[in-house]
C-alpha atoms as a PDB file:
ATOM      1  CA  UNK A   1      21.673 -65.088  15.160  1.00  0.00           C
ATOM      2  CA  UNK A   2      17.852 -64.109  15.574  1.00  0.00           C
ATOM      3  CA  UNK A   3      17.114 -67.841  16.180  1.00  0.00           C
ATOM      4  CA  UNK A   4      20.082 -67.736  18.936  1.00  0.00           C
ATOM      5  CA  UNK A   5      18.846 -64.488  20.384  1.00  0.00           C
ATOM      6  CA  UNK A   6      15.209 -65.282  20.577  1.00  0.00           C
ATOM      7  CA  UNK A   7      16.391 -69.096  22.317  1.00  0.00           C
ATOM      8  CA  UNK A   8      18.250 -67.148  24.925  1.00  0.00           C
ATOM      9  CA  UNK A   9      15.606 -64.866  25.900  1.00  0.00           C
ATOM     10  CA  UNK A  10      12.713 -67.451  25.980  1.00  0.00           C
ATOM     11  CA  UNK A  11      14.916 -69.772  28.388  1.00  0.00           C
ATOM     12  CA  UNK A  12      16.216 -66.647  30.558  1.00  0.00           C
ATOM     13  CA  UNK A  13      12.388 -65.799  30.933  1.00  0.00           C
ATOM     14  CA  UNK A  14      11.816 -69.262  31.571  1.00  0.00           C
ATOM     15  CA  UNK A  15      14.173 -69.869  34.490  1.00  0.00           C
ATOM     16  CA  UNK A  16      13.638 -66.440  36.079  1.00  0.00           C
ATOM     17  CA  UNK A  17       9.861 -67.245  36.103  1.00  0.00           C
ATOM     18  CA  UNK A  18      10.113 -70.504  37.835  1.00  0.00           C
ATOM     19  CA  UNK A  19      12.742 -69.067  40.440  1.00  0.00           C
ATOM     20  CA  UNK A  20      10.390 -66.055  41.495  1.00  0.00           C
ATOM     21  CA  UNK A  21       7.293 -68.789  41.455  1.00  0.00           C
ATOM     22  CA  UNK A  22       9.643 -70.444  44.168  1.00  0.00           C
ATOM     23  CA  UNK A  23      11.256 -67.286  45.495  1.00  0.00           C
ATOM     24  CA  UNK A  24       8.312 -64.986  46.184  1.00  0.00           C
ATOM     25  CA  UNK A  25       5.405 -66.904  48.494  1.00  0.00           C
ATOM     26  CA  UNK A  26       8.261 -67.497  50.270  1.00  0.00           C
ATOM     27  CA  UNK A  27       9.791 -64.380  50.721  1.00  0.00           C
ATOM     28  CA  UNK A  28       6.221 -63.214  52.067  1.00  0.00           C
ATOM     29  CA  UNK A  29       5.868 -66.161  54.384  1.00  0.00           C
ATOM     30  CA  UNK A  30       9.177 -65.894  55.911  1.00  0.00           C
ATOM     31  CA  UNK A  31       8.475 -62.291  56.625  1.00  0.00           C
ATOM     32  CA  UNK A  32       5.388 -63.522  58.527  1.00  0.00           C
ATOM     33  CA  UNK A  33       7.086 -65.559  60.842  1.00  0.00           C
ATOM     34  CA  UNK A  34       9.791 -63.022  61.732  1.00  0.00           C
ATOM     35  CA  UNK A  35       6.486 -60.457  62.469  1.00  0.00           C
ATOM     36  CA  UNK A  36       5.421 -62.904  64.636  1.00  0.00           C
ATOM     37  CA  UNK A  37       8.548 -63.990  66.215  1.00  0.00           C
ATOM     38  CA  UNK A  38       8.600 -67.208  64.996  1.00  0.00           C
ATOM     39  CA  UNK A  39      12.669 -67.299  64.949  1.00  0.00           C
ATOM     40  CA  UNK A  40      12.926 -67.126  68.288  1.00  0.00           C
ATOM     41  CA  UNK A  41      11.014 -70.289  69.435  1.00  0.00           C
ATOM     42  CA  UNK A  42      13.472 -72.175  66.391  1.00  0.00           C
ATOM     43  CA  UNK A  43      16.177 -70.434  68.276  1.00  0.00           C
ATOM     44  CA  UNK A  44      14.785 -71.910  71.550  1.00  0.00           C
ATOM     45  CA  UNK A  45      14.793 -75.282  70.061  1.00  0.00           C
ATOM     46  CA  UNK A  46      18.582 -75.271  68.619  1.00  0.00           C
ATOM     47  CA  UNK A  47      19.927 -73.866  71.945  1.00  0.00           C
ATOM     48  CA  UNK A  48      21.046 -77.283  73.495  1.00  0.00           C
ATOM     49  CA  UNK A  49      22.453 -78.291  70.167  1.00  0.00           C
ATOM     50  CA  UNK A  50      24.695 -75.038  70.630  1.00  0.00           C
ATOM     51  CA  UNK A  51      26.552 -76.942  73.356  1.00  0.00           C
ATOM     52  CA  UNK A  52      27.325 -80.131  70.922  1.00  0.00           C
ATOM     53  CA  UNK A  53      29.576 -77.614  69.093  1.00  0.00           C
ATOM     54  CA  UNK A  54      31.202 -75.913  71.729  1.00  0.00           C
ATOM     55  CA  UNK A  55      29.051 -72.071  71.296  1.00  0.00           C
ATOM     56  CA  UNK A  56      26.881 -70.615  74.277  1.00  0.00           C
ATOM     57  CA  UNK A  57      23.431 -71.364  74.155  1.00  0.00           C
ATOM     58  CA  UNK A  58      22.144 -67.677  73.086  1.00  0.00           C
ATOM     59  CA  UNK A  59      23.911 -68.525  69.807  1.00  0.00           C
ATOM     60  CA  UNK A  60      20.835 -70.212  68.863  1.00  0.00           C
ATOM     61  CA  UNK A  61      19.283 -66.823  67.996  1.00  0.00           C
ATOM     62  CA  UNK A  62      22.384 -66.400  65.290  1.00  0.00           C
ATOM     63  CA  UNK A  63      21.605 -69.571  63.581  1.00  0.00           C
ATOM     64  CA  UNK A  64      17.918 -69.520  63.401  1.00  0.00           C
ATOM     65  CA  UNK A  65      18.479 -65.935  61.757  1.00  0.00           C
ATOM     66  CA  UNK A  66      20.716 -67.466  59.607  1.00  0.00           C
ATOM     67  CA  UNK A  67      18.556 -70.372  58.660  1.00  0.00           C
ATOM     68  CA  UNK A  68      14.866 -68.421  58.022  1.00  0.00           C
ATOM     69  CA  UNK A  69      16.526 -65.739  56.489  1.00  0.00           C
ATOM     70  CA  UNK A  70      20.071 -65.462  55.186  1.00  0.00           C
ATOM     71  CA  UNK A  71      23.826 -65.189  56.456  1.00  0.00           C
ATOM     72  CA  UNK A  72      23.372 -61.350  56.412  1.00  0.00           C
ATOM     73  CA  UNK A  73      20.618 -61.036  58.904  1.00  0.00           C
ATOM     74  CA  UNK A  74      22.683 -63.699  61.136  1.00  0.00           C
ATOM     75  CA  UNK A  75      25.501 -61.661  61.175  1.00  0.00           C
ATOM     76  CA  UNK A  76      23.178 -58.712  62.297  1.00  0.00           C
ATOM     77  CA  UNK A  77      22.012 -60.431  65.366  1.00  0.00           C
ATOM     78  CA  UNK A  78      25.072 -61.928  65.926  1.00  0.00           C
ATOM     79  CA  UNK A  79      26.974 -58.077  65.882  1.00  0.00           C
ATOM     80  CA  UNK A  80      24.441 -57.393  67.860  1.00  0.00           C
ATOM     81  CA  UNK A  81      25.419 -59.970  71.160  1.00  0.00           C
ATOM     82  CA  UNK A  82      28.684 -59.455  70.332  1.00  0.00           C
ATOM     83  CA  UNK A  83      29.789 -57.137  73.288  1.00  0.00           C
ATOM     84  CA  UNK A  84      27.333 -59.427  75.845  1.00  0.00           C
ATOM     85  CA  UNK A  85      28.981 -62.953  74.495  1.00  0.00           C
ATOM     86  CA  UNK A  86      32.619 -62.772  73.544  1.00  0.00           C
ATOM     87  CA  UNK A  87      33.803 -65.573  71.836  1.00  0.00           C
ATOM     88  CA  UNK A  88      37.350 -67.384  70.645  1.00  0.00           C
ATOM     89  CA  UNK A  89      37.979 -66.864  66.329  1.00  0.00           C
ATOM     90  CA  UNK A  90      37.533 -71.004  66.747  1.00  0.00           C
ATOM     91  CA  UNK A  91      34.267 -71.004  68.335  1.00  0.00           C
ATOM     92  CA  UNK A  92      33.443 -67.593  65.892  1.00  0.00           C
ATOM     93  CA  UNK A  93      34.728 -69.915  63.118  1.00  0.00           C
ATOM     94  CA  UNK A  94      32.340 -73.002  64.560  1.00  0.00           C
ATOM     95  CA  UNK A  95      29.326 -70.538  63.883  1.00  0.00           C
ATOM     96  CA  UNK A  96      29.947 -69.439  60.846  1.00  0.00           C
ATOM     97  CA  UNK A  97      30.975 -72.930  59.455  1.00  0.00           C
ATOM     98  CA  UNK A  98      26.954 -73.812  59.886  1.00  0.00           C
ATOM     99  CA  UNK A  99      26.234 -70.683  59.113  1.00  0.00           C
ATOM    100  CA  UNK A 100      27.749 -71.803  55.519  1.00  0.00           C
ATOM    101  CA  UNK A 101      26.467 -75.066  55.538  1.00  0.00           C
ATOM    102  CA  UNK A 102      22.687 -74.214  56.257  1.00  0.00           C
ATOM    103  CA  UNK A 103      21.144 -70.620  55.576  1.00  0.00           C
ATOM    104  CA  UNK A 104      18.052 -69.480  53.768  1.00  0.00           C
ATOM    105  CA  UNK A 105      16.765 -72.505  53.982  1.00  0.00           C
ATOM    106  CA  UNK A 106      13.218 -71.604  53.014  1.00  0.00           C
ATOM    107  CA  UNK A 107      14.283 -70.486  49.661  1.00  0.00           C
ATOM    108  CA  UNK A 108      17.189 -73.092  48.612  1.00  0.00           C
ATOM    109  CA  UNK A 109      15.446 -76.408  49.793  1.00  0.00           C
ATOM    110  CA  UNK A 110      12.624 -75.376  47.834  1.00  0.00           C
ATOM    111  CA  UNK A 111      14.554 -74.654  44.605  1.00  0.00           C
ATOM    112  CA  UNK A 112      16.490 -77.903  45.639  1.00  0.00           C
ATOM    113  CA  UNK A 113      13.254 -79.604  45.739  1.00  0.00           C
ATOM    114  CA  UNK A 114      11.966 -78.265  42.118  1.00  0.00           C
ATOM    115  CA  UNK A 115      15.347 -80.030  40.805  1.00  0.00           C
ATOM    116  CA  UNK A 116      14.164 -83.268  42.266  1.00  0.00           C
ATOM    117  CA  UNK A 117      15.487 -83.564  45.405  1.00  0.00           C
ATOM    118  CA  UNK A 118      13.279 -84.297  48.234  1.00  0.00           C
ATOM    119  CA  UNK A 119      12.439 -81.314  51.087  1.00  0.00           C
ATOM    120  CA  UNK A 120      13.581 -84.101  54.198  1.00  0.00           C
ATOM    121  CA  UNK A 121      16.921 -85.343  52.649  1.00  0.00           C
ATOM    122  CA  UNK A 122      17.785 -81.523  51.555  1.00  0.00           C
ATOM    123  CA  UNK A 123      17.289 -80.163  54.908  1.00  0.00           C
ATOM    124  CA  UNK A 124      18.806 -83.473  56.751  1.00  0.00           C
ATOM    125  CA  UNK A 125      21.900 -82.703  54.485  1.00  0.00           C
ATOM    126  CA  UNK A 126      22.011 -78.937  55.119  1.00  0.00           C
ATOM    127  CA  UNK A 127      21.311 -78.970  59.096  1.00  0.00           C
ATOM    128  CA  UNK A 128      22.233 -81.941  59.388  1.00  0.00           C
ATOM    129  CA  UNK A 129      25.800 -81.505  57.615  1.00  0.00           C
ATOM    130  CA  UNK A 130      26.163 -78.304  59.207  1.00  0.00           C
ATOM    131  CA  UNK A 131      25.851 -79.945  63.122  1.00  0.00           C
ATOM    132  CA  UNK A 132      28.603 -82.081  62.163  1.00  0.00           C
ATOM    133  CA  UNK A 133      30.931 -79.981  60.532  1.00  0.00           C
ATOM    134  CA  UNK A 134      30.427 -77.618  63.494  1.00  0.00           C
ATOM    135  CA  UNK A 135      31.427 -80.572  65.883  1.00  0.00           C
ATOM    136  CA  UNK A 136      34.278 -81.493  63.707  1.00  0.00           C
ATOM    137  CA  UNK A 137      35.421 -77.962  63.720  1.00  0.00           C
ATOM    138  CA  UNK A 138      35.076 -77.814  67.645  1.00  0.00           C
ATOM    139  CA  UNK A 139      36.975 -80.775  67.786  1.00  0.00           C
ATOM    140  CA  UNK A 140      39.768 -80.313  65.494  1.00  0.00           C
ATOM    141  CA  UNK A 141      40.232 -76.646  67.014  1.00  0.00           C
ATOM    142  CA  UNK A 142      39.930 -77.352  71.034  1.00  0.00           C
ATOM    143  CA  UNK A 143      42.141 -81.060  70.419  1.00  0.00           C
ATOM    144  CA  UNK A 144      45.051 -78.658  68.692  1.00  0.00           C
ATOM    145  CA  UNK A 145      44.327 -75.435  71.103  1.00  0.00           C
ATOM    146  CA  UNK A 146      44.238 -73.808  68.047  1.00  0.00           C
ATOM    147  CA  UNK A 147      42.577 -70.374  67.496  1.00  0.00           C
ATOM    148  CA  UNK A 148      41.712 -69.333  71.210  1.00  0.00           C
ATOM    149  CA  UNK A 149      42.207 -66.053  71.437  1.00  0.00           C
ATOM    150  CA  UNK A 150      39.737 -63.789  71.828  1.00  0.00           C
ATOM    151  CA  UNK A 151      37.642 -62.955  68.806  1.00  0.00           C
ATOM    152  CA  UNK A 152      37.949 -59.335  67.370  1.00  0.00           C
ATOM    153  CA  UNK A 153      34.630 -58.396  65.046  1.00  0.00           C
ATOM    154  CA  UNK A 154      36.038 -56.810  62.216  1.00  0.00           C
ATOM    155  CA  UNK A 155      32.241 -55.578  60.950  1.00  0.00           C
ATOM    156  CA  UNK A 156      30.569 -53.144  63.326  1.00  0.00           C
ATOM    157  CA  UNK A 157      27.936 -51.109  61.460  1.00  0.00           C
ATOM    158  CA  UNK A 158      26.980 -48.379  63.054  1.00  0.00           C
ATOM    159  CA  UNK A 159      23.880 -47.502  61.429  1.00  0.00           C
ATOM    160  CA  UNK A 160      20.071 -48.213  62.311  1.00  0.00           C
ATOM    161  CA  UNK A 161      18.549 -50.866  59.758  1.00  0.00           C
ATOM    162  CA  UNK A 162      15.173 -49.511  58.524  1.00  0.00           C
ATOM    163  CA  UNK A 163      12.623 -52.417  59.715  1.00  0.00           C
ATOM    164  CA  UNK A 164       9.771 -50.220  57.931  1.00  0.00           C
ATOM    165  CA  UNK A 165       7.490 -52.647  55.620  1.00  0.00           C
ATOM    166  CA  UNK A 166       8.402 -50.741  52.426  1.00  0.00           C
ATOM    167  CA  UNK A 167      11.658 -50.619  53.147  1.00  0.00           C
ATOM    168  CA  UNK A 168      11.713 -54.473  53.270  1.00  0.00           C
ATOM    169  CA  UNK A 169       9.625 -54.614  50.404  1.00  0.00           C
ATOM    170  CA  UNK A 170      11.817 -52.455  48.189  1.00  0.00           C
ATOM    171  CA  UNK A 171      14.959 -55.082  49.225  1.00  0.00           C
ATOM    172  CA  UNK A 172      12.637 -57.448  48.154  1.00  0.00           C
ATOM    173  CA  UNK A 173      12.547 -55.749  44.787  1.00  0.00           C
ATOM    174  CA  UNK A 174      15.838 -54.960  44.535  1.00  0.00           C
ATOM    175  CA  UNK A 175      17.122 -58.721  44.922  1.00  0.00           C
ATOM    176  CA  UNK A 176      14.487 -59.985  42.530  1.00  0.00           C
ATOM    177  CA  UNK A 177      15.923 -57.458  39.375  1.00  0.00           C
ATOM    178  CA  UNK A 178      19.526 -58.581  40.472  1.00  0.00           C
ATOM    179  CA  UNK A 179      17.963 -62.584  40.174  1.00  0.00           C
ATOM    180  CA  UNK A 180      16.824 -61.360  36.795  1.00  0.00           C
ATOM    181  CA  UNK A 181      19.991 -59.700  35.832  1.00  0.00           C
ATOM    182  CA  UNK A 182      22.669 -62.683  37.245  1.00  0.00           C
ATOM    183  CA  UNK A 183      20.558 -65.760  35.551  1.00  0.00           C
ATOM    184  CA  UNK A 184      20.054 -63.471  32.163  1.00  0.00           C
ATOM    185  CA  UNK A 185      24.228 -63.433  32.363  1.00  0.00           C
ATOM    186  CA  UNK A 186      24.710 -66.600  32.961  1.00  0.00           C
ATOM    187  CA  UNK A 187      22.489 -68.650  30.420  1.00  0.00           C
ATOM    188  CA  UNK A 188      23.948 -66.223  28.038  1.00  0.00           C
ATOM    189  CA  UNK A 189      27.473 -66.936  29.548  1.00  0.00           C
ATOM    190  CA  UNK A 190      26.942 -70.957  29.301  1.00  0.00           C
ATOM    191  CA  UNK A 191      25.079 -70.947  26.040  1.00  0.00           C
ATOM    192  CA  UNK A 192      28.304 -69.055  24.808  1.00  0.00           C
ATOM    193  CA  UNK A 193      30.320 -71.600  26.020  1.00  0.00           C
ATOM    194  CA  UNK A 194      28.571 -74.391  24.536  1.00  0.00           C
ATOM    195  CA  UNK A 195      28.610 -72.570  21.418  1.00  0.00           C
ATOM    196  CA  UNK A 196      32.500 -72.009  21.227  1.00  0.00           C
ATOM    197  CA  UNK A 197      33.077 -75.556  22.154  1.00  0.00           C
ATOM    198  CA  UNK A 198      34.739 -73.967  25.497  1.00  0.00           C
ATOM    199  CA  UNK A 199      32.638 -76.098  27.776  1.00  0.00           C
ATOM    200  CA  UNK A 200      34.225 -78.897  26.343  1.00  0.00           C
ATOM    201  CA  UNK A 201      37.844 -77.367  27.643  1.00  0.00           C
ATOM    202  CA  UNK A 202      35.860 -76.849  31.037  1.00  0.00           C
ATOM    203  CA  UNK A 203      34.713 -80.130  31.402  1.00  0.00           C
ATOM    204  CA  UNK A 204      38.222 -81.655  30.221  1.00  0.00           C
ATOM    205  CA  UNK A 205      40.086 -79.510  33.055  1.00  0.00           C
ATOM    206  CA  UNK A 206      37.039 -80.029  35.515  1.00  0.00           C
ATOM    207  CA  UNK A 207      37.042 -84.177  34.711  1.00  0.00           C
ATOM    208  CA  UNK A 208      39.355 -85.174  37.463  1.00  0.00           C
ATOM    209  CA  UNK A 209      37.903 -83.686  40.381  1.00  0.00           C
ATOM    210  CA  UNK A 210      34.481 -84.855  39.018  1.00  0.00           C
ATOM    211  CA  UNK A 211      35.511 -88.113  38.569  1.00  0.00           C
ATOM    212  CA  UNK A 212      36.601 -87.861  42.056  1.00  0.00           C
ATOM    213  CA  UNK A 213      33.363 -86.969  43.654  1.00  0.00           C
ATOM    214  CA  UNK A 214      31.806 -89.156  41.091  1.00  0.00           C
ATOM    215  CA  UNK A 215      29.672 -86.566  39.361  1.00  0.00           C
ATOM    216  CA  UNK A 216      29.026 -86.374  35.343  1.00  0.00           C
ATOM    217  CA  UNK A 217      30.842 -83.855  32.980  1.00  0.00           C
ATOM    218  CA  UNK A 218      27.555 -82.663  31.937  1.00  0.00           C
ATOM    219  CA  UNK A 219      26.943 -81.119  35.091  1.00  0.00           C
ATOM    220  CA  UNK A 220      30.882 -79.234  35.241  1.00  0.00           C
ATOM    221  CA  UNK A 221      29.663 -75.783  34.409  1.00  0.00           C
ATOM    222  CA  UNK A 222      26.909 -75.572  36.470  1.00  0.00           C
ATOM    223  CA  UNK A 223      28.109 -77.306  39.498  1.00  0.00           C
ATOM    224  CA  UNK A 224      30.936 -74.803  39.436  1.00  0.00           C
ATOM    225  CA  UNK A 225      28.384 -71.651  38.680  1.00  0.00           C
ATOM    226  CA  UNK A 226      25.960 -72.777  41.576  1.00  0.00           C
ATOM    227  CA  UNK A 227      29.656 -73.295  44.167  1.00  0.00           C
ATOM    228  CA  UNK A 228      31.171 -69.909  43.211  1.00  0.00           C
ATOM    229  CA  UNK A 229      27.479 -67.799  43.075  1.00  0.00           C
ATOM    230  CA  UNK A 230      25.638 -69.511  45.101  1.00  0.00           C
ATOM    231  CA  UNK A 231      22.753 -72.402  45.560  1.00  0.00           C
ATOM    232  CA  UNK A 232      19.676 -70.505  43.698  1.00  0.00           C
ATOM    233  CA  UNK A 233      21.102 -69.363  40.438  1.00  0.00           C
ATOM    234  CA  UNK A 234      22.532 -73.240  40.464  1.00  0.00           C
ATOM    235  CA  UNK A 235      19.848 -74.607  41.322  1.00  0.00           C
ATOM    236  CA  UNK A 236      17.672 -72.611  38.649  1.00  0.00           C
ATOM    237  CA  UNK A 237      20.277 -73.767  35.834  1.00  0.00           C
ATOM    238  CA  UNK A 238      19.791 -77.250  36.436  1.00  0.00           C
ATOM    239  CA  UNK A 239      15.510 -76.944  36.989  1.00  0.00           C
ATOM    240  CA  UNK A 240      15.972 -75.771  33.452  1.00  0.00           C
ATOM    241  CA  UNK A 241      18.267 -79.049  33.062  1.00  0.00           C
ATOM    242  CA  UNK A 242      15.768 -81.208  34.726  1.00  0.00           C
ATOM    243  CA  UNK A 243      13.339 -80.074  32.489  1.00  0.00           C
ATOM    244  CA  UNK A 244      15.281 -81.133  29.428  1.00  0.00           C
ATOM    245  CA  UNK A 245      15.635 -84.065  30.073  1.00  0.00           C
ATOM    246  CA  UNK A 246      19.705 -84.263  29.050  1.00  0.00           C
ATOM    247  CA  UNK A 247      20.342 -84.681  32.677  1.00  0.00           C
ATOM    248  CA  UNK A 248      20.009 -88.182  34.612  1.00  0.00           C
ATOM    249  CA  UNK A 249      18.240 -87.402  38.028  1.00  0.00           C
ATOM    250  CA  UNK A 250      20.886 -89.031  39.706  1.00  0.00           C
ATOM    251  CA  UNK A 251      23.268 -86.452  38.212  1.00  0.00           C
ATOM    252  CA  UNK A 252      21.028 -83.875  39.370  1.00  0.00           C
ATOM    253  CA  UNK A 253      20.982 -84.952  42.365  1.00  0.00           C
ATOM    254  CA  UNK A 254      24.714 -85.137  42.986  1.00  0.00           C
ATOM    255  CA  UNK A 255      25.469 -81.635  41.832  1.00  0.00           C
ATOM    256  CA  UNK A 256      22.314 -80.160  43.501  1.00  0.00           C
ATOM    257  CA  UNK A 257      23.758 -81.950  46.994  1.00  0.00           C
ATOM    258  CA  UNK A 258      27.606 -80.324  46.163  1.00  0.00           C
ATOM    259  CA  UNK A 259      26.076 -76.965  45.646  1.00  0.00           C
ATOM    260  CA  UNK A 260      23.985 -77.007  48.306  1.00  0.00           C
ATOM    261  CA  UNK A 261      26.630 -77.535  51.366  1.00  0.00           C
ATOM    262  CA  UNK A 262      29.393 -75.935  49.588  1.00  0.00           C
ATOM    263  CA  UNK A 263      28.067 -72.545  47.267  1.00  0.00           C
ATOM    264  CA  UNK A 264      28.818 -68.762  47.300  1.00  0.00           C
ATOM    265  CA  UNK A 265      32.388 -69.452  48.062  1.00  0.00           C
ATOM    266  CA  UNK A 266      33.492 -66.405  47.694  1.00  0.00           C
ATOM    267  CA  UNK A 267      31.360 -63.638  48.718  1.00  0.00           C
ATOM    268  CA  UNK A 268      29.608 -66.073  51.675  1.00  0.00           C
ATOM    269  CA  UNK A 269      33.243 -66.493  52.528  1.00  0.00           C
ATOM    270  CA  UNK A 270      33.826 -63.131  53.102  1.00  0.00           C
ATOM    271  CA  UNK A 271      30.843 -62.164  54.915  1.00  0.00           C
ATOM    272  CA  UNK A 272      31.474 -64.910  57.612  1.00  0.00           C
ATOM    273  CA  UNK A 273      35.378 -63.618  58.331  1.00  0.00           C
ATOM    274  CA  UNK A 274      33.883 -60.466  58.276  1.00  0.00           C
ATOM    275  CA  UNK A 275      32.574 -61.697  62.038  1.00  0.00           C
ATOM    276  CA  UNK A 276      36.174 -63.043  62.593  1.00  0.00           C
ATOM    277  CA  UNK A 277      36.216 -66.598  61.702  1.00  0.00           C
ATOM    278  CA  UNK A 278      39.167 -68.018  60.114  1.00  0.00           C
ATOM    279  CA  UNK A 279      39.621 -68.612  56.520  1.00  0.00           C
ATOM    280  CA  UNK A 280      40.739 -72.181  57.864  1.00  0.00           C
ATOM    281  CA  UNK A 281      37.228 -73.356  58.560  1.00  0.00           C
ATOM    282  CA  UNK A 282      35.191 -70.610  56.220  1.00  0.00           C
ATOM    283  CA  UNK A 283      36.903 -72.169  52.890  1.00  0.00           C
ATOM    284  CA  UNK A 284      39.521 -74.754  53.255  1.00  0.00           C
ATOM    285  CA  UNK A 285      37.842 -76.898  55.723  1.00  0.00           C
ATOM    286  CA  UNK A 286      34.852 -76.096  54.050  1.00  0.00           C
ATOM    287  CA  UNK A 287      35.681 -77.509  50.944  1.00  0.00           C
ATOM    288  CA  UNK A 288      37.197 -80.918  52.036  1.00  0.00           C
ATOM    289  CA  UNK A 289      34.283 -81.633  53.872  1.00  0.00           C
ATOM    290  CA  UNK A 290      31.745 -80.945  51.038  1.00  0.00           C
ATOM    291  CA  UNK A 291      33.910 -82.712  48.712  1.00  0.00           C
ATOM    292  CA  UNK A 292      34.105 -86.064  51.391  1.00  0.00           C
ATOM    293  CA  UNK A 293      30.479 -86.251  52.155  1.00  0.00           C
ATOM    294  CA  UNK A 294      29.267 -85.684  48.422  1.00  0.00           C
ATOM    295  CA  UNK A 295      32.254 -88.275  47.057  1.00  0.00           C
ATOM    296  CA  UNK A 296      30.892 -91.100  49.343  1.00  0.00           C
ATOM    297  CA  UNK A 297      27.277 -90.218  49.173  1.00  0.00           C
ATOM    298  CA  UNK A 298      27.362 -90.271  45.487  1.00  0.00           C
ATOM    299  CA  UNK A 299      29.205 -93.810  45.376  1.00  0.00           C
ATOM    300  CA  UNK A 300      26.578 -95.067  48.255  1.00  0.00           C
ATOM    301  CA  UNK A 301      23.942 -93.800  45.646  1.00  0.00           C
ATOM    302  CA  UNK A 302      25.260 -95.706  42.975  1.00  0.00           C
ATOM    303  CA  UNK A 303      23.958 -98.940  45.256  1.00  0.00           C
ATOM    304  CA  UNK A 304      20.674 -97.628  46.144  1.00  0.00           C
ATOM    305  CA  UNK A 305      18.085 -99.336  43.399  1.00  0.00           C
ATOM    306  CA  UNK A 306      15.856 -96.478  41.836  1.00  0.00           C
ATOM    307  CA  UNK A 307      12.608 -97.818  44.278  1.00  0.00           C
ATOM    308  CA  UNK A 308      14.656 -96.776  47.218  1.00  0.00           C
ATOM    309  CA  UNK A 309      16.012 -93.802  45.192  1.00  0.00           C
ATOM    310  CA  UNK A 310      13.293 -92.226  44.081  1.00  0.00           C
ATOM    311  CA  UNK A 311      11.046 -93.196  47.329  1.00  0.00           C
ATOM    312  CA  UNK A 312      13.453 -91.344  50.037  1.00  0.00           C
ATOM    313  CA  UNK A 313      16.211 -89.162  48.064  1.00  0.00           C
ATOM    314  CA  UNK A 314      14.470 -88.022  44.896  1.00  0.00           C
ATOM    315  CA  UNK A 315      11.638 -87.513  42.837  1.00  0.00           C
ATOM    316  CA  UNK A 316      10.917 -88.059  39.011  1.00  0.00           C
END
């Protein structure tokens, strides 16, 4: 049990260290480019893509919120315009469908990219997928007249944000410990589960959907940790994996690619319908487009020879 004990604490250690390595310059830099009003020219730059889906071009401002920083400071700004630009639920459902899809970007490509995968194909996947699951959204929506009434926000704080330094700072802090405190559960939770032989059960119950999408049963219990909680505590569970070795990098880089355009499905979920969208688009939708691209783009992989592989997709 000492032997067990001491195990789990060196690995938690290990895996919280190389998240806040990640996590932390990052943090900083990002806050330097809001100071200096950096979103706003990315915002400039994604206003005629706005139109492609179907939203007003001052939704740019939303998304490249969303992207820098997270969902929750997207849904501040968007709030925010609310009462200026009323939308439908589809076109609020449109928004927060690549809101989903791409968000904190900073962060989650570069934990993506500490698994293996490569900064251009992460973000091509994440913007990129998000663009066209907006546009198939728009589409499916306006083609059925579906969801055109006017949107109602069902989230409207009424309180001032502190934008003081050491206020942000302390937030900083405060996500950091609860980092620390989700990975400590969770390798504890999964080493537990290889332990009892329940992983096995997992992966048995799991194997048909992962057979479907063509992804390994060694990467079950993480793939479904990193879709349920969300892209960096999955993505720091399988840098640990990587670093073992008992993972193929093409299996790495399947799950990594699942988690990272379909994670935090339910408390992401939430936060979006908080604005109004429909569950229709925020989850079901959602999920049957992840599950599409990743299923093809795994069995397209399985062509690709490991020059190509490992030259534009991954890295060793």
């Amino acid at each position: 049990m000492k032997n067990w004990l001491r195990a789990l604490a060196i690995d938690i250690f290990k895996i919280n260290l190389s998240l806040y390595k990640i996590m932390i310059p990052i943090i900083i830099a990002v806050k330097i480019i809001e100071e200096m009003g950096g979103i706003k020219y990315i915002a400039y730059a994604l206003s005629p893509l706005m139109q492609w889906v179907g939203l007003p071009d001052s939704m740019g401002l939303v998304w490249a919120t969303t992207l820098i920083t997270n969902i929750f400071g997207g849904m501040i700004i968007f709030v925010s315009m609310a009462a200026q630009e009323p939308l439908t639920i589809a076109q609020v459902t449109v928004l927060g469908g690549m809101m989903l899809l791409a968000h904190n970007l900073p962060v989650e490509v570069r934990i993506a990219q500490k698994t293996g995968v490569r900064i251009a194909f992460n973000l091509f996947l994440r913007v990129g997928g998000a663009l066209l699951f907006g546009f198939l959204l728009q589409l499916i929506y306006s083609t059925g007249n579906w969801l055109q009434e006017t949107n109602v926000l069902l989230w409207k704080p009424d309180v001032v944000v502190d934008q003081s330094l050491s206020a942000w700072a302390w937030l900083q802090l405060k996500t950091l410990a609860q980092v620390f405190v989700v990975i400590a559960t969770l390798v504890t939770f999964l080493k537990l589960l290889k332990s009892t032989g329940f992983e096995r059960i997992l992966i048995f119950l799991l194997s048909p959907i992962l057979r479907l999408l063509g992804l390994g049963n060694k990467t079950a219990s993480i793939t479904i940790i990193g879709m349920n909680l969300g892209l960096t505590y999955g993505g720091g569970l399988l840098i640990a994996e990587a670093k073992k070795g008992e993972l193929s990098q093409r299996e790495i880089f399947g799950a990594i690619s699942l988690i990272a355009i379909c994670h935090s499905l339910i408390e992401d979920t939430l936060l979006v319908m908080l604005l109004g969208a429909d569950i229709s688009g925020a989850l079901y939708l959602r999920l049957v487009f992840a599950f599409i691209v990743v299923g093809v783009g795994i069995r397209l992989l399985t062509t690709l020879s490991d020059a190509l592989f490992y030259r534009y997709l991954s890295v060793k």
